[in-house]
N, C-alpha and C. Protein backbone atom coordinates (compact mmCIF):
# COMPACT_ATOMS: atom_id res chain seq x y z
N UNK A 1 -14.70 -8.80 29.41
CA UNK A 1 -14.99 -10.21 29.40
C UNK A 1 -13.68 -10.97 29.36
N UNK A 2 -13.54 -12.12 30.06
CA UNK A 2 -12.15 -12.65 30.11
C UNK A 2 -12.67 -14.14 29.87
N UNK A 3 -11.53 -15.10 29.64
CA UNK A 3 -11.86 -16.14 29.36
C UNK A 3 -11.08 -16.95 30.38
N UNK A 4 -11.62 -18.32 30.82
CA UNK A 4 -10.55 -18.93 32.03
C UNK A 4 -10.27 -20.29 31.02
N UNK A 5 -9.05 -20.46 30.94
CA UNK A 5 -9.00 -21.82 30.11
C UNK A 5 -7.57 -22.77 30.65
N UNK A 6 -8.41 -23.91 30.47
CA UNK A 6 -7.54 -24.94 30.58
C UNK A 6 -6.85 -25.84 29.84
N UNK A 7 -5.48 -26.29 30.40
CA UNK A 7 -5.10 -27.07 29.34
C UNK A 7 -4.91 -28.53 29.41
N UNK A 8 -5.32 -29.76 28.70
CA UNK A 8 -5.67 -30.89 28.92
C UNK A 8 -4.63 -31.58 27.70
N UNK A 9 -4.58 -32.38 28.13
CA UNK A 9 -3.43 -33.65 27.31
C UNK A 9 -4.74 -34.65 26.40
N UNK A 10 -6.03 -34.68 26.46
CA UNK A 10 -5.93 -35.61 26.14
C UNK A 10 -6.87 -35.68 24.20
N UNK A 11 -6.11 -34.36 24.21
CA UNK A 11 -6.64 -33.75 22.26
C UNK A 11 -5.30 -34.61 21.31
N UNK A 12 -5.58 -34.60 20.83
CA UNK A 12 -4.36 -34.84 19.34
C UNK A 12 -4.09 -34.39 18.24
N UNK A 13 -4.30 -32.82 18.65
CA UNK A 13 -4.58 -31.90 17.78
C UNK A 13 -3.10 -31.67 17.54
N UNK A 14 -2.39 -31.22 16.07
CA UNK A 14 -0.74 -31.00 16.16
C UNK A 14 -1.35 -29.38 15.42
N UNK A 15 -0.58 -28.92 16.00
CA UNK A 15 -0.58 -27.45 15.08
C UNK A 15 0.39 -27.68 14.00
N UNK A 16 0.06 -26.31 12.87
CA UNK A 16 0.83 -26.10 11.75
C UNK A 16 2.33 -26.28 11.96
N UNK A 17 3.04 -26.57 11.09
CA UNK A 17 4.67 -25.98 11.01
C UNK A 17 4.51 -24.14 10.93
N UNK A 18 5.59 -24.22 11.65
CA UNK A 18 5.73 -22.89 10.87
C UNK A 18 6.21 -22.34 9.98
N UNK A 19 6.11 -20.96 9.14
CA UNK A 19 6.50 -20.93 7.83
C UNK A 19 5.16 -20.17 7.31
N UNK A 20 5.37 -20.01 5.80
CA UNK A 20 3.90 -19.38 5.17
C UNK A 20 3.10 -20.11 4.42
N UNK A 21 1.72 -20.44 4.66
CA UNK A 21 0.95 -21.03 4.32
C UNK A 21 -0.23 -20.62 3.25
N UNK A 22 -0.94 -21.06 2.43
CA UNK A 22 -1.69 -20.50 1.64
C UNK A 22 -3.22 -20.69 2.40
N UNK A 23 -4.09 -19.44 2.39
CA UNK A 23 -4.83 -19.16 2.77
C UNK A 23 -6.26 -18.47 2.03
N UNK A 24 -7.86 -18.69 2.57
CA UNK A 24 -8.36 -17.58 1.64
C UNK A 24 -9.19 -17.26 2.83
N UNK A 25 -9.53 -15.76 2.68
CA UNK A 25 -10.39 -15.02 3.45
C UNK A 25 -12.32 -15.41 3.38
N UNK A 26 -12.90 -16.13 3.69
CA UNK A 26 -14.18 -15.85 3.27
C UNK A 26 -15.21 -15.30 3.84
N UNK A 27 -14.70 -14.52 5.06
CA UNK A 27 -16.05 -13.61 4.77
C UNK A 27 -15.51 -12.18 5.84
N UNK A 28 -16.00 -11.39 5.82
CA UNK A 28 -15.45 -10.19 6.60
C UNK A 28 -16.83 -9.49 7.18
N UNK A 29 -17.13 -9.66 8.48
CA UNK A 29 -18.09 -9.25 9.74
C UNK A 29 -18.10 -7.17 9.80
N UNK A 30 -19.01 -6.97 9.22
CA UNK A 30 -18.77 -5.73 9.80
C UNK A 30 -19.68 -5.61 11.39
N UNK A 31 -19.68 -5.56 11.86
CA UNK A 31 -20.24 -5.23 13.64
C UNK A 31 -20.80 -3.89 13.96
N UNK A 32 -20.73 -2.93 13.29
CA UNK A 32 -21.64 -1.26 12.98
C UNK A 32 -20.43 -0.87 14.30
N UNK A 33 -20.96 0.19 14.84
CA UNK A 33 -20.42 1.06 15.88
C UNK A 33 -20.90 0.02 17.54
N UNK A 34 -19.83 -0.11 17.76
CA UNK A 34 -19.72 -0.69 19.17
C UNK A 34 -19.22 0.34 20.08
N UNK A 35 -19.90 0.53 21.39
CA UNK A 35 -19.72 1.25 22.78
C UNK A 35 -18.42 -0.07 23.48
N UNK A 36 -17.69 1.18 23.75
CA UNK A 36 -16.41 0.71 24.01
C UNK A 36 -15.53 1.02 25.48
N UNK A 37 -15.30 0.66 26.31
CA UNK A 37 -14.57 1.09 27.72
C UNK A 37 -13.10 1.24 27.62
N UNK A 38 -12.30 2.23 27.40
CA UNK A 38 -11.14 2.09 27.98
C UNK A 38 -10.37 3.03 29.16
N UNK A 39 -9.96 2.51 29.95
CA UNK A 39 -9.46 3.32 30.71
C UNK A 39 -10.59 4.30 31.62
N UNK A 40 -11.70 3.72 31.80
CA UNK A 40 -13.34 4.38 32.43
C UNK A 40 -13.44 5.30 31.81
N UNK A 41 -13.14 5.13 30.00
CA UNK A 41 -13.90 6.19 29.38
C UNK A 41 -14.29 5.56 28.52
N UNK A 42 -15.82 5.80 28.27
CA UNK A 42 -16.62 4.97 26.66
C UNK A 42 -16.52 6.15 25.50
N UNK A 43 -16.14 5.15 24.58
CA UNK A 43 -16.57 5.86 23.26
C UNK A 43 -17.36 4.89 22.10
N UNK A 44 -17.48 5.10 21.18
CA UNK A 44 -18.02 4.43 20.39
C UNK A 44 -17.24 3.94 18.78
N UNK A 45 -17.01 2.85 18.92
CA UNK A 45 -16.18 2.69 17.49
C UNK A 45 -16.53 1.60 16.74
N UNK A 46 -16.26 2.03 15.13
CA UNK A 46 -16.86 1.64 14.15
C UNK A 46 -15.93 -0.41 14.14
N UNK A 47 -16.44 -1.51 14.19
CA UNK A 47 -15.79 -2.36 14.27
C UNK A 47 -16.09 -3.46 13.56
N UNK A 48 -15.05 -4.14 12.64
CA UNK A 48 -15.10 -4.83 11.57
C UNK A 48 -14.74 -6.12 12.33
């Protein structure tokens, strides 16, 4: 799956400075075992 994206002027969004910021995690997705393609070979892996 790929994504096509564009970029437009007319947001006013500023990103962060950079540097380290304080953060909190709230929630963590487990996804079970996902069927997976790489290289035209599937396998199956466990994905968080």
């Amino acid at each position: 799956m790929s994504l096509i994206l564009s970029v437009k002027d007319e947001s006013n969004f500023k990103p962060c400075p950079a540097g380290s910021h304080h953060a909190t995690c709230i929630r963590i997705i487990d996804l079970g075992t996902q069927l997976v393609e790489y290289q035209n070979e599937q396998k199956r892996q466990h994905k968080i």
